[in-house]
N, C-alpha and C. Protein backbone atom coordinates (compact mmCIF):
# COMPACT_ATOMS: atom_id res chain seq x y z
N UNK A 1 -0.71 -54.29 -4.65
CA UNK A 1 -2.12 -53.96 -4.91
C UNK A 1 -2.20 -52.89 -5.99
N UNK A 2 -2.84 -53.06 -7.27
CA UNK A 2 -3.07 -52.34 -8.40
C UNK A 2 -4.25 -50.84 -7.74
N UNK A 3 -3.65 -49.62 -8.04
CA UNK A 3 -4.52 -48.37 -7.65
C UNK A 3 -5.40 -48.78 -9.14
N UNK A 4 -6.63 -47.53 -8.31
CA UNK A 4 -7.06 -47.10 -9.27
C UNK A 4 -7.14 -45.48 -9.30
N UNK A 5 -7.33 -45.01 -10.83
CA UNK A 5 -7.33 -43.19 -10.95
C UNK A 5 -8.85 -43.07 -10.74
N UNK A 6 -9.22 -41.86 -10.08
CA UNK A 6 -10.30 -41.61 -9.64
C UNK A 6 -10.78 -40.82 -10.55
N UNK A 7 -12.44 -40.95 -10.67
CA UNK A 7 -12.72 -40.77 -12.22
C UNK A 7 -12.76 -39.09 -12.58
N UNK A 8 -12.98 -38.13 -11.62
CA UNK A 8 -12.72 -36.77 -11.32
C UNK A 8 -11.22 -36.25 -11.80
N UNK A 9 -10.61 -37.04 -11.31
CA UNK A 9 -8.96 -36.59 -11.08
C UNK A 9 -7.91 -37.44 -11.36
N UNK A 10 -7.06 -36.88 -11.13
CA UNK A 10 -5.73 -37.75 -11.17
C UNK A 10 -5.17 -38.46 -10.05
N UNK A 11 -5.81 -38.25 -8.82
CA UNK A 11 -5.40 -39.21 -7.58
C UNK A 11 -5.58 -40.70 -7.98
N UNK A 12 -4.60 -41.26 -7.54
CA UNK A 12 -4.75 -42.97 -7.49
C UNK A 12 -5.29 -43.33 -6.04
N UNK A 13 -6.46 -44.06 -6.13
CA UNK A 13 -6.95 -44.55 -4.87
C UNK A 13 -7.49 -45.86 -4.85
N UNK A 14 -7.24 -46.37 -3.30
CA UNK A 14 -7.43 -47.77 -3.38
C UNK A 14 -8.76 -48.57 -3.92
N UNK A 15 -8.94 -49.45 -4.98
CA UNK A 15 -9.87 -50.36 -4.87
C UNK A 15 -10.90 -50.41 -4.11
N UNK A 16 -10.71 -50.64 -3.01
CA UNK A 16 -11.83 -50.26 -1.86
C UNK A 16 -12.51 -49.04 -1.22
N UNK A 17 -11.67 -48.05 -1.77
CA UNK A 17 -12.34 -46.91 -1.64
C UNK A 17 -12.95 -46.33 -2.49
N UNK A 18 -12.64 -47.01 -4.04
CA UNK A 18 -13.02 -46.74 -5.16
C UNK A 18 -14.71 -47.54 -5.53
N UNK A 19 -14.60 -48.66 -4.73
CA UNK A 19 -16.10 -49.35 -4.73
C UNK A 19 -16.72 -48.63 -3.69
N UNK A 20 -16.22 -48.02 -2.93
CA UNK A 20 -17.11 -46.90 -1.69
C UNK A 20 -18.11 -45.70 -2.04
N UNK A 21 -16.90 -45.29 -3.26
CA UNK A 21 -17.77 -43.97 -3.39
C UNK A 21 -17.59 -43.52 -5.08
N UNK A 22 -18.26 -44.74 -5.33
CA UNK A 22 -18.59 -44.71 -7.08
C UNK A 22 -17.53 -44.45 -7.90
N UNK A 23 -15.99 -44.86 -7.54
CA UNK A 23 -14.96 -44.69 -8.68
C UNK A 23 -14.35 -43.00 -8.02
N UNK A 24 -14.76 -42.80 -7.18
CA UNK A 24 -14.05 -41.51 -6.83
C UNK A 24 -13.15 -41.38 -5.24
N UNK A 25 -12.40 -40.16 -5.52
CA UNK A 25 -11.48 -40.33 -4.71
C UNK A 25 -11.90 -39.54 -3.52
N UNK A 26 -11.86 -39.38 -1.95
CA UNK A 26 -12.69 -38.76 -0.91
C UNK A 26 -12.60 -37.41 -1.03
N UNK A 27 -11.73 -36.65 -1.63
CA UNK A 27 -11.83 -35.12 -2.45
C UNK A 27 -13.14 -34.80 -3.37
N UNK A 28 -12.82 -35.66 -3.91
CA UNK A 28 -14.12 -35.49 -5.01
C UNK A 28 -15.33 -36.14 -4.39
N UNK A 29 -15.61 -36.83 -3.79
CA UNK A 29 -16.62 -38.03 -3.43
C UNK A 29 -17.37 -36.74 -2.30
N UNK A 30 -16.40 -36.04 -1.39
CA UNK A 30 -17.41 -35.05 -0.62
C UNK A 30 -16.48 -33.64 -0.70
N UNK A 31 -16.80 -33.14 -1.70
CA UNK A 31 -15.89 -31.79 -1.83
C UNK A 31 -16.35 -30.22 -0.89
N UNK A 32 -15.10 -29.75 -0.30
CA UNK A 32 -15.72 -28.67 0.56
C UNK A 32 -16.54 -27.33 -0.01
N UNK A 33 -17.62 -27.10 0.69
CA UNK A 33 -18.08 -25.88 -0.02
C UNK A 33 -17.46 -25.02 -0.43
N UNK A 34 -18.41 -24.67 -1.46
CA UNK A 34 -17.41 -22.84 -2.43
C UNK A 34 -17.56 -21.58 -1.03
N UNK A 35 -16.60 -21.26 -0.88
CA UNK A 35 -17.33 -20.10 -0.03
C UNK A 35 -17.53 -18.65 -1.11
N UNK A 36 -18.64 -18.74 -0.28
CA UNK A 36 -18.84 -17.13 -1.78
C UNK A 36 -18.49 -15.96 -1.15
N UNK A 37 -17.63 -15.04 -1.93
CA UNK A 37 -17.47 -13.67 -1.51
C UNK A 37 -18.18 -12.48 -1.62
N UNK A 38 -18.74 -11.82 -0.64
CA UNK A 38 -19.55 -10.79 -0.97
C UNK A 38 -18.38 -9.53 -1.41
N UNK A 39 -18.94 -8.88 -2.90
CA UNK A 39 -18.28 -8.27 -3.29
C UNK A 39 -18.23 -7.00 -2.39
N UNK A 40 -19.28 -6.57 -2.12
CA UNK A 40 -19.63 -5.53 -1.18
C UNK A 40 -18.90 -5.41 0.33
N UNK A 41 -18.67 -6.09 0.72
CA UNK A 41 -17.85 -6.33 2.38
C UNK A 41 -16.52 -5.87 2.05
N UNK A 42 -16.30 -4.90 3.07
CA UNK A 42 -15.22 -4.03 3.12
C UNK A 42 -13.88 -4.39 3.12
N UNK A 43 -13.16 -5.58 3.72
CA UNK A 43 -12.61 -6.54 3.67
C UNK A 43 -12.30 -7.07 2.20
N UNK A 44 -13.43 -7.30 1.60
CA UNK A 44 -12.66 -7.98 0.33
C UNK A 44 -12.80 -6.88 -0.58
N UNK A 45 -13.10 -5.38 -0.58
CA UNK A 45 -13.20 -4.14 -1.18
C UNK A 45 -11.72 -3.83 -1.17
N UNK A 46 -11.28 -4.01 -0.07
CA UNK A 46 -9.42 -3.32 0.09
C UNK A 46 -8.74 -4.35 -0.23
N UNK A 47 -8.97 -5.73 -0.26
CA UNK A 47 -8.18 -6.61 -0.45
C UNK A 47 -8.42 -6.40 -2.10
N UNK A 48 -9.00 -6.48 -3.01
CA UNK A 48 -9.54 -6.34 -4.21
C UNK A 48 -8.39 -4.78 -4.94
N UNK A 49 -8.52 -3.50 -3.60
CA UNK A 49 -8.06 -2.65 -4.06
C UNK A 49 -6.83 -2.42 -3.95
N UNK A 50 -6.34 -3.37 -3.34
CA UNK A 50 -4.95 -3.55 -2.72
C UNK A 50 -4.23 -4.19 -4.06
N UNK A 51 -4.39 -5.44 -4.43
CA UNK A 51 -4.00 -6.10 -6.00
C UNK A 51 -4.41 -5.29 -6.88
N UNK A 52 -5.04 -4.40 -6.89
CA UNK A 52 -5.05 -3.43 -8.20
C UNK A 52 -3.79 -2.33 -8.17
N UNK A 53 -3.34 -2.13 -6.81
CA UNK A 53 -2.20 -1.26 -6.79
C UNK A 53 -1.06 -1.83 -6.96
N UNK A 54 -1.02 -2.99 -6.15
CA UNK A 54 0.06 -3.54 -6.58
C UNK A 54 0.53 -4.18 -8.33
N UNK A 55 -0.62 -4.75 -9.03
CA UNK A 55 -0.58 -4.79 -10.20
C UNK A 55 -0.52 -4.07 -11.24
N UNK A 56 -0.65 -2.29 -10.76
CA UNK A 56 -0.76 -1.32 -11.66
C UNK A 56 1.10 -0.77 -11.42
N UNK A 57 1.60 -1.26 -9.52
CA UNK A 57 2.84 -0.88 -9.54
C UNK A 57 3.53 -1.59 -10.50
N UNK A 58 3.13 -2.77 -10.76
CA UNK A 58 4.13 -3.94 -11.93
C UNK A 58 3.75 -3.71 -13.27
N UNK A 59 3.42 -3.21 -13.26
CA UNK A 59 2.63 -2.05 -15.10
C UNK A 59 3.68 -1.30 -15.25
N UNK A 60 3.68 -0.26 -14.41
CA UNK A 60 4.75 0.83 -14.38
C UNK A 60 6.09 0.32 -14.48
N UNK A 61 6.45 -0.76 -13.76
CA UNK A 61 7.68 -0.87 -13.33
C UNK A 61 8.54 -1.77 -14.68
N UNK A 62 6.41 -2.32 -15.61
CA UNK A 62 7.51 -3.11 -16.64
C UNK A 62 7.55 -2.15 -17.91
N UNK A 63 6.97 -1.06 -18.08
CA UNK A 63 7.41 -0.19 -19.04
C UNK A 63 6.88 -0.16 -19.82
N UNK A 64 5.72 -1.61 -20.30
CA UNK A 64 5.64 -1.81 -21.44
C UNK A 64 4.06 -1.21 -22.00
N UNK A 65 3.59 -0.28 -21.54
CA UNK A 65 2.39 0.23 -22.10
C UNK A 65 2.25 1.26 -21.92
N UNK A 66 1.23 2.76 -22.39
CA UNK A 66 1.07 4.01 -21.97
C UNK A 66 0.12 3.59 -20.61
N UNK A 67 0.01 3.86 -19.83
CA UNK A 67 -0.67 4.35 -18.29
C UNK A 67 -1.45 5.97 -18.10
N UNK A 68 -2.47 6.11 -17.58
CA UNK A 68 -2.97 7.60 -17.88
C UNK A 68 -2.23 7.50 -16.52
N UNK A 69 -1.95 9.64 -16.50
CA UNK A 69 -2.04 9.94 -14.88
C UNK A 69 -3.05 9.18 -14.06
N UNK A 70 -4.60 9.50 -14.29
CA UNK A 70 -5.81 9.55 -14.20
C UNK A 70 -5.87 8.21 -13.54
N UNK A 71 -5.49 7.11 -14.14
CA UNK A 71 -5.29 5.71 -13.29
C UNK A 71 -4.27 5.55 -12.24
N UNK A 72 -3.30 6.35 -12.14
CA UNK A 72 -2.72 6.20 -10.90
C UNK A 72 -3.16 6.62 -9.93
N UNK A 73 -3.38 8.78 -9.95
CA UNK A 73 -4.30 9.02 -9.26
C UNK A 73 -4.95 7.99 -8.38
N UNK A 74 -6.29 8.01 -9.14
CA UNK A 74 -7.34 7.05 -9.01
C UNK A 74 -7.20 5.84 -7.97
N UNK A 75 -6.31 4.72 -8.37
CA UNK A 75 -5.67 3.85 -7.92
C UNK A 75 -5.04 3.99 -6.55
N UNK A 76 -4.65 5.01 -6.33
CA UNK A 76 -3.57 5.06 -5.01
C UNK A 76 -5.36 5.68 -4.32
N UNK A 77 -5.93 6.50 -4.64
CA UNK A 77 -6.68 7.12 -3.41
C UNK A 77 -7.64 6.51 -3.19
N UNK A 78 -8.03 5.63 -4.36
CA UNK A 78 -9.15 4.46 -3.65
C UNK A 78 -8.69 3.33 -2.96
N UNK A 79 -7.27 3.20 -2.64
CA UNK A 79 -6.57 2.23 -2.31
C UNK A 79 -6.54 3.08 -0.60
N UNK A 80 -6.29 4.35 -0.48
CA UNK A 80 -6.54 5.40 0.43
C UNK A 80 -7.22 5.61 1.40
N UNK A 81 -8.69 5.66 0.81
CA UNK A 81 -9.67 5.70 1.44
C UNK A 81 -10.61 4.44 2.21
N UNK A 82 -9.64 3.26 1.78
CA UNK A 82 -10.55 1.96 2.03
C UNK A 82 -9.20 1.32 2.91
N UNK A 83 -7.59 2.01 3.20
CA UNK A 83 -6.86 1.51 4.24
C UNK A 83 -7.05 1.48 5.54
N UNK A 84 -6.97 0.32 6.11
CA UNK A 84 -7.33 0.91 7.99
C UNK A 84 -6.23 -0.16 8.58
N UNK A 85 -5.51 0.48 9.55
CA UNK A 85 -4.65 -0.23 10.35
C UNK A 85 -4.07 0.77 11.61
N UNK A 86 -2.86 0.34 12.05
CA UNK A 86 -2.10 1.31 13.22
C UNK A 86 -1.86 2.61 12.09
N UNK A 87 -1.54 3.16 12.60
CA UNK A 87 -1.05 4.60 12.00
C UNK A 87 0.41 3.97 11.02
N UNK A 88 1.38 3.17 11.80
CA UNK A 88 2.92 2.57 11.00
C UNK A 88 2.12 1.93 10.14
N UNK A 89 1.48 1.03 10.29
CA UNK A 89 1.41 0.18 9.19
C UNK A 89 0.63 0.74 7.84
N UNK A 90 -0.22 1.61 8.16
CA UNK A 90 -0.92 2.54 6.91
C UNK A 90 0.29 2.98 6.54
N UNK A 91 1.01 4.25 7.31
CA UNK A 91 2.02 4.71 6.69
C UNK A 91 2.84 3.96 5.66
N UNK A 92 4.08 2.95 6.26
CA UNK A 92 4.25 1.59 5.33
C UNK A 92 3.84 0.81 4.07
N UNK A 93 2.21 0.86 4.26
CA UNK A 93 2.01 0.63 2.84
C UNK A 93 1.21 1.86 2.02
N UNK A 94 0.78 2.90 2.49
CA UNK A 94 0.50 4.01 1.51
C UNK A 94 2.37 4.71 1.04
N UNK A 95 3.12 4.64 1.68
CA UNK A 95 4.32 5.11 0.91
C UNK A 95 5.01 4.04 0.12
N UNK A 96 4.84 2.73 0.47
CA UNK A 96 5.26 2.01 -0.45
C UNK A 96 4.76 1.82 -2.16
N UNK A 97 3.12 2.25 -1.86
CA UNK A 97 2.44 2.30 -3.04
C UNK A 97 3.22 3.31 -3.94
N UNK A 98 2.81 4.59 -2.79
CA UNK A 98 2.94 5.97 -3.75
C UNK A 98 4.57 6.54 -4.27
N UNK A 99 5.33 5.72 -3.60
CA UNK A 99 6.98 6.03 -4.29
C UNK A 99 7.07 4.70 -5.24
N UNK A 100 6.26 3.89 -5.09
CA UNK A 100 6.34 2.76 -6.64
C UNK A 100 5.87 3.40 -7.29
N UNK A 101 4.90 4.27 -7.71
CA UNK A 101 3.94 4.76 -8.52
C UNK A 101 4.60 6.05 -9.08
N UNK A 102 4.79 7.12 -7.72
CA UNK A 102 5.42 8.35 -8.82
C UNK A 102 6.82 8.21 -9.16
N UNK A 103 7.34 6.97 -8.95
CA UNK A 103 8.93 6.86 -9.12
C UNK A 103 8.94 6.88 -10.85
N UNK A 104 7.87 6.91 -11.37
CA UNK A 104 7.76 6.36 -12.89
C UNK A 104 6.82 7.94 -13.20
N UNK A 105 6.06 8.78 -12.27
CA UNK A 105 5.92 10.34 -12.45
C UNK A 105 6.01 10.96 -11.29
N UNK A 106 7.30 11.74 -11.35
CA UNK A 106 7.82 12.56 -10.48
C UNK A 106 6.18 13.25 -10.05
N UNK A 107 6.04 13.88 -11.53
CA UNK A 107 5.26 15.08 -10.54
C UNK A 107 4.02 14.96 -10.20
N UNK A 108 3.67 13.39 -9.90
CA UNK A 108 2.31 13.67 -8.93
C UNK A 108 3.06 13.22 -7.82
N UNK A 109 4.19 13.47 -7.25
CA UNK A 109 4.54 13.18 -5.82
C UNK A 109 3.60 14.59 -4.83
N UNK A 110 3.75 15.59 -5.39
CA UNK A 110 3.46 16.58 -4.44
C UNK A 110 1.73 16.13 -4.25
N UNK A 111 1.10 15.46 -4.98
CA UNK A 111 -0.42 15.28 -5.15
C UNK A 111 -0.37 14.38 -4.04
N UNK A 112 0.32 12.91 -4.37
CA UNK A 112 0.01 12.04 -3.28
C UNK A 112 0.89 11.56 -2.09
N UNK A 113 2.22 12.31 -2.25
CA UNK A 113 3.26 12.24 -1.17
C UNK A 113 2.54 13.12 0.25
N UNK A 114 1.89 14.09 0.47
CA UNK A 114 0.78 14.38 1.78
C UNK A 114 0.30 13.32 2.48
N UNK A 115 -0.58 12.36 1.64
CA UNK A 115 -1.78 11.77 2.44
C UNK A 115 -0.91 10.53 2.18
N UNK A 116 0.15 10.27 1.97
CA UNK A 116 1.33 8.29 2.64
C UNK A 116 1.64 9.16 4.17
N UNK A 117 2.72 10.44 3.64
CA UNK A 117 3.21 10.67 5.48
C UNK A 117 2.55 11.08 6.25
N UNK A 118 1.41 11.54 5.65
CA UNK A 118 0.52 12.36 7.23
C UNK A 118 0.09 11.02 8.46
N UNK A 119 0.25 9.59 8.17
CA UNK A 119 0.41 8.78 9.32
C UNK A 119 1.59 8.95 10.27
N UNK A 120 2.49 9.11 8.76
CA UNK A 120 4.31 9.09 10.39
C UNK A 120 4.21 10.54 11.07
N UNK A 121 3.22 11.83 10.48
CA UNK A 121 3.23 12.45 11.17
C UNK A 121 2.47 12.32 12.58
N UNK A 122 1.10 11.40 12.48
CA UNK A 122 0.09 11.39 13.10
C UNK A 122 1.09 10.47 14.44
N UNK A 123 2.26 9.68 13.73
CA UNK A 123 2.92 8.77 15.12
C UNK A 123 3.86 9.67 16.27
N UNK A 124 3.53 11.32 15.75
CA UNK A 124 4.61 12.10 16.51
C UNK A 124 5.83 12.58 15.95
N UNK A 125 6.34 12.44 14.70
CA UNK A 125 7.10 12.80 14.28
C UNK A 125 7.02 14.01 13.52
N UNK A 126 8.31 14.89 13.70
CA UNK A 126 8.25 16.49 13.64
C UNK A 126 9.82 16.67 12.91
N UNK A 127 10.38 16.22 13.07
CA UNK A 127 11.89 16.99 12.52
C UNK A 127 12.09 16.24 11.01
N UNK A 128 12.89 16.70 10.30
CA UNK A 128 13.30 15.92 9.24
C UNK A 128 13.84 14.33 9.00
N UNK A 129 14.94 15.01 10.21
CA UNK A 129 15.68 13.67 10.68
C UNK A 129 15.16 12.33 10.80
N UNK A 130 13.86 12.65 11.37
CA UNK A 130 13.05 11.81 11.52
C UNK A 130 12.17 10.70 10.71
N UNK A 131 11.60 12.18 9.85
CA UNK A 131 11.20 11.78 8.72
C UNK A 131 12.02 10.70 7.59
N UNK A 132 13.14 11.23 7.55
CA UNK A 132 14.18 10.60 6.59
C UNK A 132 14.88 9.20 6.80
N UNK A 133 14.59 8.99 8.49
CA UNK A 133 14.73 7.88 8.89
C UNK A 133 13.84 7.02 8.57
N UNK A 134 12.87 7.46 8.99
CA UNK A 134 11.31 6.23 8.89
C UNK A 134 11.29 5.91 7.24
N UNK A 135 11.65 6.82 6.19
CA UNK A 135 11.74 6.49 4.63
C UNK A 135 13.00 5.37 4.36
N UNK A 136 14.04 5.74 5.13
CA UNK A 136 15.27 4.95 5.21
C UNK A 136 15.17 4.04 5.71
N UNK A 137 14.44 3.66 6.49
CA UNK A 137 13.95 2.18 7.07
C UNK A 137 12.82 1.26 6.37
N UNK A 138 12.45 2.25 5.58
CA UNK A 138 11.02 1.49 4.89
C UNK A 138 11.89 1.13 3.54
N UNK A 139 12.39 1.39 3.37
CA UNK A 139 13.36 1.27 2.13
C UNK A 139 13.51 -0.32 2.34
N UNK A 140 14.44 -0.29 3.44
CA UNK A 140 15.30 -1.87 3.75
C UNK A 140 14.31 -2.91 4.42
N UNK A 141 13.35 -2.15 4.64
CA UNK A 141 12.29 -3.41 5.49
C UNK A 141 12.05 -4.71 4.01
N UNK A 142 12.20 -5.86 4.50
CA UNK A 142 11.82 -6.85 3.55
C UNK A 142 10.24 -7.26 3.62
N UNK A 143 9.67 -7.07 4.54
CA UNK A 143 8.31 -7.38 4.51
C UNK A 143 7.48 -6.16 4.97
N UNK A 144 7.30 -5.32 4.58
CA UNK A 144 6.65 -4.01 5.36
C UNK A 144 5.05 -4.23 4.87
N UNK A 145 4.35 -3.43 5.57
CA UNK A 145 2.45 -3.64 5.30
C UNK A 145 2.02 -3.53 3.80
N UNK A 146 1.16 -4.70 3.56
CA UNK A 146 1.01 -4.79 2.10
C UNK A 146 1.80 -5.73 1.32
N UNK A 147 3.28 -5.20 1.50
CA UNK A 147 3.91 -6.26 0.26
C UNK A 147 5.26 -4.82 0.16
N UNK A 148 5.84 -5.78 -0.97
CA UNK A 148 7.41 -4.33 -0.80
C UNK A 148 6.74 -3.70 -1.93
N UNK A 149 8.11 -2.98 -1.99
CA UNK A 149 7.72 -1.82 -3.50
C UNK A 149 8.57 -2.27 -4.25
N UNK A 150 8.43 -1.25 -5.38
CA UNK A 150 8.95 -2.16 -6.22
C UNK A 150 10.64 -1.92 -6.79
N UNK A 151 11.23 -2.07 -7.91
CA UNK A 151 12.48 -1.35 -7.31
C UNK A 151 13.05 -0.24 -7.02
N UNK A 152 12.40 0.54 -8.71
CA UNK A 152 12.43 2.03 -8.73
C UNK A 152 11.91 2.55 -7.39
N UNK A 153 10.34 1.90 -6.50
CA UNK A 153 9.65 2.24 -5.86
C UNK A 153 10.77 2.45 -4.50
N UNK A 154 11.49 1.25 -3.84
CA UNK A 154 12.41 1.15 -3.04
C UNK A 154 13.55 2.55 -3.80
N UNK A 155 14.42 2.61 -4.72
CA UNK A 155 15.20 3.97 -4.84
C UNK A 155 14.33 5.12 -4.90
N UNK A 156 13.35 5.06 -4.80
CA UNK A 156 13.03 6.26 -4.57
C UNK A 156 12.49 6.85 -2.92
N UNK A 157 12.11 5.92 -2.58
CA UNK A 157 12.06 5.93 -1.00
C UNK A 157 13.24 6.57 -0.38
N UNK A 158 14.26 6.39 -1.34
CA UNK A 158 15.69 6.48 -0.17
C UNK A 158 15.77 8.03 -0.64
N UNK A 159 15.23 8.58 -2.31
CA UNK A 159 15.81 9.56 -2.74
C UNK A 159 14.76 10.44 -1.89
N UNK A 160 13.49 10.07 -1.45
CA UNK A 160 13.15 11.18 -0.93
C UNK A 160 13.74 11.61 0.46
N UNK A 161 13.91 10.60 0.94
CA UNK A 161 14.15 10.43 2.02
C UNK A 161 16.02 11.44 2.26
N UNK A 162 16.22 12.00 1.52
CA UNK A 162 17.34 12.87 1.44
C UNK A 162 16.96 14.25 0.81
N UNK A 163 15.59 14.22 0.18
CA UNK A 163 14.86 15.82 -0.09
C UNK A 163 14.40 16.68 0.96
N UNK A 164 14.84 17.29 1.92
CA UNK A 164 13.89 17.92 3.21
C UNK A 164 12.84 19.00 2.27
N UNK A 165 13.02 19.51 1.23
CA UNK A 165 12.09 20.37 0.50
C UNK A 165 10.48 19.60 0.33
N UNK A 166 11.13 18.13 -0.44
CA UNK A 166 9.88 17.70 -0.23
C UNK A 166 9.15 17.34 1.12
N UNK A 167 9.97 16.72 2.26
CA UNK A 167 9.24 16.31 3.33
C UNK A 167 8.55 17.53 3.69
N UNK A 168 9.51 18.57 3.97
CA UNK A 168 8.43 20.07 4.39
C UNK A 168 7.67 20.48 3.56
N UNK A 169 7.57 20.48 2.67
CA UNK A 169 6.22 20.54 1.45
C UNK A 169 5.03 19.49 2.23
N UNK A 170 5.52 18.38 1.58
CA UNK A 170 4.41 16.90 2.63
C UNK A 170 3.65 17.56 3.55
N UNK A 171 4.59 17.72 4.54
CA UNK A 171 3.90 18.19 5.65
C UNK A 171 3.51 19.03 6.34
N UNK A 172 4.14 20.06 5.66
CA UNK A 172 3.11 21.50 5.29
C UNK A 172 1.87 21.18 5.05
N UNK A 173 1.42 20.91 3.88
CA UNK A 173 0.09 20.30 3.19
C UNK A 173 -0.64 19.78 4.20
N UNK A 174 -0.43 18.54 4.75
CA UNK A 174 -0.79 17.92 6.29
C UNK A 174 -1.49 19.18 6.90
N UNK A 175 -0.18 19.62 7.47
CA UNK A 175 -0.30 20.52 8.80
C UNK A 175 -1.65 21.64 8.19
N UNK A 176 -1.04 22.52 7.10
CA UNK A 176 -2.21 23.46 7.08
C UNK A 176 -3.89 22.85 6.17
N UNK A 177 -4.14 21.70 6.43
CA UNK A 177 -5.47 20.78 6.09
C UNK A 177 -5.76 20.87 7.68
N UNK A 178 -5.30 20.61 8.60
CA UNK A 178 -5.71 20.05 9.97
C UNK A 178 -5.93 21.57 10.77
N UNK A 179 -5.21 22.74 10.26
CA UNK A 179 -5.60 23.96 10.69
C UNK A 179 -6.73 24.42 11.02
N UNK A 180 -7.31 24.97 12.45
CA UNK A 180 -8.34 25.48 12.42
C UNK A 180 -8.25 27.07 11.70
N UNK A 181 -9.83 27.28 11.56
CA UNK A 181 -9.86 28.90 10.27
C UNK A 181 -11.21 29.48 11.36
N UNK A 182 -10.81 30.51 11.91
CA UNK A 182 -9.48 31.30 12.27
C UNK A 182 -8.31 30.24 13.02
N UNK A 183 -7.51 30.69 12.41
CA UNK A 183 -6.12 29.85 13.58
C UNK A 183 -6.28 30.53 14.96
N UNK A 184 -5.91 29.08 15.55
CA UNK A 184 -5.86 29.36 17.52
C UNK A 184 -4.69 30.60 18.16
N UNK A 185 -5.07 31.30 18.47
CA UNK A 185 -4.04 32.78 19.11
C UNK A 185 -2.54 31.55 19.07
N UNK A 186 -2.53 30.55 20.00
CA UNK A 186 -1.17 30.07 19.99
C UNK A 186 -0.77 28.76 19.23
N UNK A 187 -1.34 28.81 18.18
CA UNK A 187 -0.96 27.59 17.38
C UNK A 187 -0.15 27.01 17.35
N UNK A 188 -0.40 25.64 17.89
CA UNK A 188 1.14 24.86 17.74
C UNK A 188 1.69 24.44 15.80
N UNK A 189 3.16 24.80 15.84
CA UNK A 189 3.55 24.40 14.73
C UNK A 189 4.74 23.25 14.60
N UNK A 190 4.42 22.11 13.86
CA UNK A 190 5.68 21.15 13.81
C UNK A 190 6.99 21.80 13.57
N UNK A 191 7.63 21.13 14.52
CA UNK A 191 9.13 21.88 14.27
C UNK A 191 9.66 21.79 12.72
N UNK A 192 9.72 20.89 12.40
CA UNK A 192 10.11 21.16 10.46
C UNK A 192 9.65 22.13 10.07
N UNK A 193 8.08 22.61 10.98
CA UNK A 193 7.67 23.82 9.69
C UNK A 193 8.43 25.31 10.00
N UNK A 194 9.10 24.99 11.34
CA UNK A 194 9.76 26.14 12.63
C UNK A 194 11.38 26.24 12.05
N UNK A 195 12.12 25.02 11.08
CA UNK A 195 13.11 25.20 10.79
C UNK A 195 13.32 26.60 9.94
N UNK A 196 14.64 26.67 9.73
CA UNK A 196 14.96 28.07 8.42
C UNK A 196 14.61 27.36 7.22
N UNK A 197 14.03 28.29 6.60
CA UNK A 197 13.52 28.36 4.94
C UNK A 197 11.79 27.73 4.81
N UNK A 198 11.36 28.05 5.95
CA UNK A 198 10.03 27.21 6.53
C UNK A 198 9.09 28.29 6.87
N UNK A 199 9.63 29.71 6.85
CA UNK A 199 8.64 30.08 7.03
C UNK A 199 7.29 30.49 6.69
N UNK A 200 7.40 29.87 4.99
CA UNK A 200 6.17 30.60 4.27
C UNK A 200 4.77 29.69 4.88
N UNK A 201 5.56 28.30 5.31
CA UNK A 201 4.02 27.09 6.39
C UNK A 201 3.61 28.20 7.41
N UNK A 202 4.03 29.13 7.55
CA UNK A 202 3.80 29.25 9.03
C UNK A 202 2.80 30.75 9.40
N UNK A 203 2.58 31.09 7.85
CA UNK A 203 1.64 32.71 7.43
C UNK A 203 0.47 32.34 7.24
């Protein structure tokens, strides 16, 4: 039996289905609605802001143009402010962003390295050890929240993840944002900030 091409497309369809529905193939003959996206719905706001980070991480990572600070910034904290999940999984993908991003400028780590860990802090974690683990694991995770990082983004995960200067910096920052003013007579302090060479978190 000779097909025929359906006059829309390239499907070959039978003769008889082709006298059914005017030379067309049942794709084309009743095609499913467009669904329209409201730009405004929060949902497709983070999903929207989510491919902008990740596409600005593959900017960086290919070298090939100037980038302002000003757009990374930008990029990671509106990506920030519009994340919602468990506490791990924010964590996961706000550090995956922000060590793809400053792996290419060191020095806005101290700007946006605070607000990726203040989740692994929010999961209970207090010592370094700790800290350095959860970076050391996010490193090797193949599918972590969001999408991976990128490569520089992955070596640098591991390099922080062997800085305790920076983690206690991090979470210093954290800790004294969440401070009440006056501080409470017995303030609790994270043990990292209780280690030696820690004490300037703690005045």
């Amino acid at each position: 039996m000779n097909l025929i091409r359906c006059k829309l497309c390239d499907n070959m369809i039978l003769p008889t289905t082709a006298a059914a529905n005017g030379g067309l193939c049942m794709p084309c003959k009743n095609p499913k609605p467009k669904i329209e996206v409201d730009p405004h719905d929060p949902v497709e706001q983070f999903r929207m802001l989510k491919i902008a980070a990740f596409e600005l991480m593959a900017r960086l990572e290919s070298e090939e143009e100037v980038i302002e600070d000003s757009e990374i910034i930008d990029t990671y904290f509106s990506l920030e402010r519009r994340i919602q999940s468990n506490c791990d999984s924010v964590a996961q993908g706000l550090l995956v962003v922000m060590a793809s991003l400053c792996a290419h400028r060191r020095f806005l780590t101290a700007k946006l390295f605070p607000s990726a860990i203040a989740p692994v802090y929010a999961l209970g974690f207090e010592r370094y050890e700790s800290f350095a683990h959860y970076l050391r694991c996010l490193a090797e995770e193949d599918r972590p929240y969001l999408g991976p990082p990128t490569r520089s983004g992955r070596s640098y995960l591991l390099e922080l993840s062997t800085s305790e200067a920076l983690i206690r910096d991090a979470i210093s920052n954290v800790w004294q944002s969440m401070r009440r003013d006056p501080p409470e007579e017995n303030e609790y302090i994270p043990y990292i900030l209780r280690s030696p060479g820690s004490e300037q978190a703690t005045t």
